[in-house]
Each structure stands twice: as structure tokens, then as C-alpha cells.
N, C-alpha and C. Protein backbone atom coordinates (compact mmCIF):
# COMPACT_ATOMS: atom_id res chain seq x y z
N UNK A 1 -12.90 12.21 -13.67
CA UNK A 1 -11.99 11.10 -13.66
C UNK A 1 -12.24 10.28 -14.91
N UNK A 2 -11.43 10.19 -15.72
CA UNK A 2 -11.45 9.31 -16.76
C UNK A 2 -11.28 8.01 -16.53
N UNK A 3 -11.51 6.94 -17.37
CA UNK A 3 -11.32 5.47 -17.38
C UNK A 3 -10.37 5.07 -16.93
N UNK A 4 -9.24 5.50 -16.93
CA UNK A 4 -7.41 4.66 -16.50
C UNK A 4 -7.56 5.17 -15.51
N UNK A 5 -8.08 6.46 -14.83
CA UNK A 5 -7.62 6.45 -13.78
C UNK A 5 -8.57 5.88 -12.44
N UNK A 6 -10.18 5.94 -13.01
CA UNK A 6 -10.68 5.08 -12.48
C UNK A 6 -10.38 2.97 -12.46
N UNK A 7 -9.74 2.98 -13.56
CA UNK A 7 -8.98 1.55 -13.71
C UNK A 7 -8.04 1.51 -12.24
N UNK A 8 -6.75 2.66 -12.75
CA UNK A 8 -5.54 2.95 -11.63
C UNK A 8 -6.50 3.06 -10.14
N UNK A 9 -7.40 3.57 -10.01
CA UNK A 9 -8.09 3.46 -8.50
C UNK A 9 -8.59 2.37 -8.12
N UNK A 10 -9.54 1.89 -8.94
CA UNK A 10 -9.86 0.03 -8.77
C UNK A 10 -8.56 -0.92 -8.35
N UNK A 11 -8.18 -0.68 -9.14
CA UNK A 11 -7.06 -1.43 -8.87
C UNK A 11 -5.84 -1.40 -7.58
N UNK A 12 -5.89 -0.49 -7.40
CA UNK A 12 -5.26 -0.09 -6.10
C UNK A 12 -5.54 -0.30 -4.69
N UNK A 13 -6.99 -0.48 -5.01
CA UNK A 13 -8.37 -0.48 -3.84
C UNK A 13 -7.98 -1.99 -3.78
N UNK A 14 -8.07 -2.87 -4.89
CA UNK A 14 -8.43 -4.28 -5.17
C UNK A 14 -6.88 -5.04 -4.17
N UNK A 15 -5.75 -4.03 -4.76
CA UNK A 15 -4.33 -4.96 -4.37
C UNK A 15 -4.19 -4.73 -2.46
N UNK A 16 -4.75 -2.96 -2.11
CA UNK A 16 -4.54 -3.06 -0.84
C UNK A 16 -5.69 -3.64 -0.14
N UNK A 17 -6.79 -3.80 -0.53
CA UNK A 17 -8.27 -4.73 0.36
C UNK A 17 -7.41 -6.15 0.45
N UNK A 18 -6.64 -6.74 -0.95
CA UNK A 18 -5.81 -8.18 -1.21
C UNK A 18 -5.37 -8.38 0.71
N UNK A 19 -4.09 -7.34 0.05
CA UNK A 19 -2.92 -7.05 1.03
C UNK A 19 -3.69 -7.39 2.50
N UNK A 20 -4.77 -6.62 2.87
CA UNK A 20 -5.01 -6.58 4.26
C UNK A 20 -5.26 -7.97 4.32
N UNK A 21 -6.35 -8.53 3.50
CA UNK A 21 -6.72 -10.02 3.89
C UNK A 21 -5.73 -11.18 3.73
N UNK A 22 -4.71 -10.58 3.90
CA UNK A 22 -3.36 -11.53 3.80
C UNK A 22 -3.07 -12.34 2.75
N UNK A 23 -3.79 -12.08 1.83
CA UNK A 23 -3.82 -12.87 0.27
C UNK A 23 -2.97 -12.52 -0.76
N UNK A 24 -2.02 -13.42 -1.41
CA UNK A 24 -1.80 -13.67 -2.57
C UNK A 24 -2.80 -13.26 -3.92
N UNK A 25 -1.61 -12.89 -4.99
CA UNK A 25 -2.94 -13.04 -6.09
C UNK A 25 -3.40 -13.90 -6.30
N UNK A 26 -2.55 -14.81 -6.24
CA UNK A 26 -2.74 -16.19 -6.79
C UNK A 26 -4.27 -17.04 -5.74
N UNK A 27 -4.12 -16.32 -4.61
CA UNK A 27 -5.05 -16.83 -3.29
C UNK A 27 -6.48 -16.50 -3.68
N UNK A 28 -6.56 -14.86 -4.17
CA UNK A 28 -7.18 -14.05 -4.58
C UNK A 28 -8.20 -14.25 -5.99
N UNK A 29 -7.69 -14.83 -6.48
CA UNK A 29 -7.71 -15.46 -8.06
C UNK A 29 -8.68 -16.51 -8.10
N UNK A 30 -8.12 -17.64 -6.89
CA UNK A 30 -8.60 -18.87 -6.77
C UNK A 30 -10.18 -18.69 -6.12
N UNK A 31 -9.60 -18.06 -4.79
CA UNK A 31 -11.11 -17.65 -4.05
C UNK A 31 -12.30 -16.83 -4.97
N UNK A 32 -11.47 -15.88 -5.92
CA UNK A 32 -13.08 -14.68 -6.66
C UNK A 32 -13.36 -16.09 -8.18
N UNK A 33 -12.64 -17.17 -8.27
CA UNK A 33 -12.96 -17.97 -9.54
C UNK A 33 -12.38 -17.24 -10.90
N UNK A 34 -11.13 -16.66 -11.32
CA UNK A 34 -10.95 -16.02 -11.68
C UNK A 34 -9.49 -16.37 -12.26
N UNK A 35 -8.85 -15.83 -13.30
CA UNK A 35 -6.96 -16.22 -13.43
C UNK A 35 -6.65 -15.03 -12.81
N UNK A 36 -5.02 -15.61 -12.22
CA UNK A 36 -4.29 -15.14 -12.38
C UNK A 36 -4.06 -13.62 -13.06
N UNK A 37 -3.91 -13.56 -14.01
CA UNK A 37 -3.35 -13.29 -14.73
C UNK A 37 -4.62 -11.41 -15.09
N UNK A 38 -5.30 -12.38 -14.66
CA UNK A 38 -7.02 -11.52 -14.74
C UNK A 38 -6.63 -10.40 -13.28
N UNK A 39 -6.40 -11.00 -12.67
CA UNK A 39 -6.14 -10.52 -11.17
C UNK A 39 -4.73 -9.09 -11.47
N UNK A 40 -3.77 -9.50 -12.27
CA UNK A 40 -2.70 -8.84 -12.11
C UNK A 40 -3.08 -7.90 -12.61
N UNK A 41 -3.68 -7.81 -14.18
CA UNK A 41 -4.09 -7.04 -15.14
C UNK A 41 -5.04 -5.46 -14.02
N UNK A 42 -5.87 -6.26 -13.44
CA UNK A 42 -6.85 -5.17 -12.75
C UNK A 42 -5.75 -4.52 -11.26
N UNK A 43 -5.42 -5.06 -10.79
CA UNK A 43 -4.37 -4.65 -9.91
C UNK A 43 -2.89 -3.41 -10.41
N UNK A 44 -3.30 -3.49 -11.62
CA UNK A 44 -1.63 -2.92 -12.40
C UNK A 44 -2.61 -1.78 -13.26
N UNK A 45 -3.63 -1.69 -12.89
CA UNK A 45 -4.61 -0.26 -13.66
C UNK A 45 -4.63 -0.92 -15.12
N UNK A 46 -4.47 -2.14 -15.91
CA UNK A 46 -4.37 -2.22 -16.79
C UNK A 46 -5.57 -2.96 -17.60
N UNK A 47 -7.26 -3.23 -16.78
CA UNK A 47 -8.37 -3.79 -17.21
C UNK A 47 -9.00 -3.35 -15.74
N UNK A 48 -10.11 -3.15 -15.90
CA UNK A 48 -11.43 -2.96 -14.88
C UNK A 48 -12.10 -4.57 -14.80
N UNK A 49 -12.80 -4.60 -14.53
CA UNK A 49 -14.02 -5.62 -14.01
C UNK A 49 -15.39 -5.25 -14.64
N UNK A 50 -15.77 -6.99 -15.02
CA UNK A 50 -17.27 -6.69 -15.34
C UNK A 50 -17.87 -6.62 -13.73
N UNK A 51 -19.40 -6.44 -13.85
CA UNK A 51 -19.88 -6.73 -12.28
C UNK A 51 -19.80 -7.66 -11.90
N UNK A 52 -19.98 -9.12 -12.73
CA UNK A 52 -19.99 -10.56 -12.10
C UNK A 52 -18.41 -10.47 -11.33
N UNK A 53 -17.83 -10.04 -11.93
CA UNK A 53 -16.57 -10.92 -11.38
C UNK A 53 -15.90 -9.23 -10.10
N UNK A 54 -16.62 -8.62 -10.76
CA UNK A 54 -16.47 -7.03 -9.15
C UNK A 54 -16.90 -8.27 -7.93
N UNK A 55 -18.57 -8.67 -8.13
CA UNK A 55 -18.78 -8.72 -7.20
C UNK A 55 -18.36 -10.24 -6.35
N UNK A 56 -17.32 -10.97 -7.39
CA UNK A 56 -16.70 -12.16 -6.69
C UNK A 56 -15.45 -12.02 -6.14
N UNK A 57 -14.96 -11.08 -6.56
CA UNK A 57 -13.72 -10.14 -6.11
C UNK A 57 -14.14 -9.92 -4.68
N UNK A 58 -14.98 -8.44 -4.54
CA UNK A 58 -15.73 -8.35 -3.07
C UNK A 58 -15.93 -9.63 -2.21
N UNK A 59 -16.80 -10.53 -3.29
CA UNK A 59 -16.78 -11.59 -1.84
C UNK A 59 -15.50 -12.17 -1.08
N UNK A 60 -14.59 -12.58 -2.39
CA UNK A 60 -13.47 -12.84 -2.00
C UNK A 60 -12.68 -12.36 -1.10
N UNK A 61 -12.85 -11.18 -1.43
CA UNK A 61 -12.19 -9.94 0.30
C UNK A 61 -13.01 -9.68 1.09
N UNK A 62 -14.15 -10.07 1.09
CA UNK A 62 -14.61 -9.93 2.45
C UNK A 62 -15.77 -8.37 2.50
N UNK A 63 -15.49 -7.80 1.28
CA UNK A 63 -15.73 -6.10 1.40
C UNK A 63 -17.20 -5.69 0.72
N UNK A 64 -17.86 -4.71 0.73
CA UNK A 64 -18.52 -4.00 0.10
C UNK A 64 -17.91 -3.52 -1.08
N UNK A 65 -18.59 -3.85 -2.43
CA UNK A 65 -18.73 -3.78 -3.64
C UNK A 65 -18.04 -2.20 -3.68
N UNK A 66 -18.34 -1.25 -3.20
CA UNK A 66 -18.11 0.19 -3.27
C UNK A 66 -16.86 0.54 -2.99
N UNK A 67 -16.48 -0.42 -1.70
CA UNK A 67 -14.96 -0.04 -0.93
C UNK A 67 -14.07 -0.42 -1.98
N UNK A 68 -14.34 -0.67 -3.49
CA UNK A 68 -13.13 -1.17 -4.37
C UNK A 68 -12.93 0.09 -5.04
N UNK A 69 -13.96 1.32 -4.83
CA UNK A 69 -14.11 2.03 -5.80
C UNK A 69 -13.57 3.47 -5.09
N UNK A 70 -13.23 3.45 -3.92
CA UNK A 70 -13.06 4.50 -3.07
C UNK A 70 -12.73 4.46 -1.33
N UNK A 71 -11.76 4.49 -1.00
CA UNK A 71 -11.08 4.79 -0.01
C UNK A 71 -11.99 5.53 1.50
N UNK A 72 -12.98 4.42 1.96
CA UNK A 72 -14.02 5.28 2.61
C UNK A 72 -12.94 5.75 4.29
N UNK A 73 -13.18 6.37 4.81
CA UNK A 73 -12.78 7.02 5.56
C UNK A 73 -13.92 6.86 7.41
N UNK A 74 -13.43 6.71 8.31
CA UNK A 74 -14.14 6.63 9.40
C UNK A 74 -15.14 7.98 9.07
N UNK A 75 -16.70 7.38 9.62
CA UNK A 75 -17.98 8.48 9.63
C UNK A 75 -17.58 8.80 8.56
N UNK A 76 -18.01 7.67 7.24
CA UNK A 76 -18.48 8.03 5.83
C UNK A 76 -17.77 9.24 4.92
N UNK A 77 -16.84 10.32 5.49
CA UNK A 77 -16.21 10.73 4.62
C UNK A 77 -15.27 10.02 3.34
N UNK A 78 -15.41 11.04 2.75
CA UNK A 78 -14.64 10.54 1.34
C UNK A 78 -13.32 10.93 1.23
N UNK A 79 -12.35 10.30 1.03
CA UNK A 79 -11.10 10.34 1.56
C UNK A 79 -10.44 11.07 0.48
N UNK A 80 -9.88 12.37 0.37
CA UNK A 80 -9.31 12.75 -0.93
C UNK A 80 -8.06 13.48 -1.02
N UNK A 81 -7.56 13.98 -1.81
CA UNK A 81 -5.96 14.76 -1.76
C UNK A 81 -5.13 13.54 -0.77
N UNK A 82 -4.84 14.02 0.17
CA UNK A 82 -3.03 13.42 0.53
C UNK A 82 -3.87 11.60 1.13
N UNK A 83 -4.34 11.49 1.79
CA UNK A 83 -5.34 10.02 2.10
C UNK A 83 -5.68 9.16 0.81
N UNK A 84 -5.99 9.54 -0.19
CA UNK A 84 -6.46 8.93 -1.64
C UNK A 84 -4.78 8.42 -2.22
N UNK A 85 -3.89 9.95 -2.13
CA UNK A 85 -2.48 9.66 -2.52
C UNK A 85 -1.68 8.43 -2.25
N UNK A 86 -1.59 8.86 -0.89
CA UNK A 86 -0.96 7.58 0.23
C UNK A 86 -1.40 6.58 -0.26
N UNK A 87 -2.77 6.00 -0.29
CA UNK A 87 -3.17 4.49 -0.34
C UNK A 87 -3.04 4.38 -1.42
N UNK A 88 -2.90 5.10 -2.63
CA UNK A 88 -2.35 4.67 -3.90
C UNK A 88 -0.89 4.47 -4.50
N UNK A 89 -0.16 5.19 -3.88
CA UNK A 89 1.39 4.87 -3.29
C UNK A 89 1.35 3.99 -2.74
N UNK A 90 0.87 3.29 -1.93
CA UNK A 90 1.23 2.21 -1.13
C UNK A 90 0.76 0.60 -1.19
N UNK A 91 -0.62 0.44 -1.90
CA UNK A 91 -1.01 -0.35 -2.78
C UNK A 91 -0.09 -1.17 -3.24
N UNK A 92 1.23 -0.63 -3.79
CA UNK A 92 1.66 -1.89 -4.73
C UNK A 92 2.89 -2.44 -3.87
N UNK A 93 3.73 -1.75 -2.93
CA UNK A 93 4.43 -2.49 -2.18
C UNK A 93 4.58 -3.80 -1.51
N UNK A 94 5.35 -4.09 -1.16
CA UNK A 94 5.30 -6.15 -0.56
C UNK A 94 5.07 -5.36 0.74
N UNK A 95 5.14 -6.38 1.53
CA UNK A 95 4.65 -6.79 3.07
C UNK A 95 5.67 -5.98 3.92
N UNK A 96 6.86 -6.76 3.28
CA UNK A 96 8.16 -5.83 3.94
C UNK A 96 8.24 -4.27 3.97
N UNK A 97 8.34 -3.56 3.38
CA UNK A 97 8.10 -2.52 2.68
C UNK A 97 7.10 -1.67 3.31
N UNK A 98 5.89 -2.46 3.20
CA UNK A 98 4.76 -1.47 3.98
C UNK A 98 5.17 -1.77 5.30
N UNK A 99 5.52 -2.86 6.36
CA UNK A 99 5.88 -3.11 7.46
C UNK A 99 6.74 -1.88 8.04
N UNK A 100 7.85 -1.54 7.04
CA UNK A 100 9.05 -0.28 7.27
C UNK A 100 8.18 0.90 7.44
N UNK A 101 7.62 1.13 6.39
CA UNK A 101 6.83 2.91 6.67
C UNK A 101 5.69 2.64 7.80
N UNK A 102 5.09 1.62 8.15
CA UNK A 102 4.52 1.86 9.40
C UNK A 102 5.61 2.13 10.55
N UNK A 103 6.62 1.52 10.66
CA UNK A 103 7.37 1.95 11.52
C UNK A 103 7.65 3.26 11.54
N UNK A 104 8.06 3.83 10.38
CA UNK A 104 8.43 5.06 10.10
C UNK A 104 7.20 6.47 10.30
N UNK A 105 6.08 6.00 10.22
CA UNK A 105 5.07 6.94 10.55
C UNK A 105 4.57 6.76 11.68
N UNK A 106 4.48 5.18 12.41
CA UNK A 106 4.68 5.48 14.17
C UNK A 106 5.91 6.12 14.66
N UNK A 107 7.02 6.63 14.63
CA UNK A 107 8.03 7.29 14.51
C UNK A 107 7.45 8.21 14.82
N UNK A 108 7.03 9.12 13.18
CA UNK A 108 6.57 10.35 12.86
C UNK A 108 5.87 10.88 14.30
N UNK A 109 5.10 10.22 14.27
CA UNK A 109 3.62 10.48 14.71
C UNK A 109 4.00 10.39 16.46
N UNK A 110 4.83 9.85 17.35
CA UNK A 110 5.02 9.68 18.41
C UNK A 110 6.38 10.96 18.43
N UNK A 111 6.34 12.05 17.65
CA UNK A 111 7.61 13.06 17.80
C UNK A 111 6.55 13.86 17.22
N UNK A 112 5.29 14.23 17.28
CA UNK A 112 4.68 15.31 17.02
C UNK A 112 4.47 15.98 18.84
């Protein structure tokens, strides 16, 4: 894995950990001590994090330093191919949006 795409994974990790804790960037920003603007950049694969500010990020969400770096999976597996995909597809969507495809995969999933 090269740099952008470890960037593109940080970042993805960073916007959906956001997302769950019901936060804004702007919320996000304020709580890790951080801009704006700093926030979008790492969220959009377009800058990484030093550690100081990884690990004010983490506090800010609530998470383990690691869970920014990888998609852990119930009983410690490592989540990869179509699970890694998904949460990186889905990362950048609004509220609305992800709200619809949960509907749509409780759907799925109750017609298997």
C-alpha cells in the first residue's frame, strides 16, 4: 500500500468513526484542537496526520489510535476485499444517504 492510499484509508476511517459519533467536521475540528480545514484535507485522502494530532483525533472520537488505520472486524479479524470496499464507499456520504442503503440492505438481507 502506498502513501495516498494509506492517506485514502485514514481518511475514510477518520470521516466514518466522525459520522458514527454524530459529529460535524467542524465539531470534530473543535474537539481534536485542530482547523477545519485540517480536518477536510485528511478526510478527502488529501494529507495524513502527524501523531500528536492522530492521537487528538482518536480522543476526539472516542477510538483506539489503530481503528483509524483499519476497519477491525468482530474477534480481531482484519476486514478486507468487499468489507474494506463498502466502508470506503460509504465514508463520504451524508446521513441521508447512508440512512437509504441501510434500508436497502435490511431489505436485502430479510429476502435471503
Amino acid at each position: 500500500m502506498d502513501e495516498k492510499e494509506l492517506q485514502a484509508r485514514f481518511g475514510s476511517l477518520v470521516a466514518a468513526h466522525r459520522r458514527r459519533a454524530g459529529k460535524t467536521q467542524e465539531q470534530l475540528a473543535s474537539d481534536a484542537g485542530l482547523s477545519v480545514d485540517m480536518i477536510t484535507r485528511i478526510e478527502g485522502g488529501r494529507s495524513g496526520a502527524r501523531f500528536p494530532s492522530l492521537a487528538k483525533i482518536a480522543t476526539a472520537l472516542d477510538v483506539d489510535p489503530a481503528e483509524l488505520f483499519t476497519p477491525d472486524v468482530p474477534k480481531g479479524a482484519l476486514a478486507r476485499g468487499p468489507y474494506a470496499n463498502l466502508l470506503a464507499r460509504l465514508a463520504p456520504l451524508s446521513e441521508r444517504e447512508l440512512r437509504w442503503i441501510e434500508g436497502v440492505i435490511e431489505a436485502a438481507l430479510k429476502s435471503r
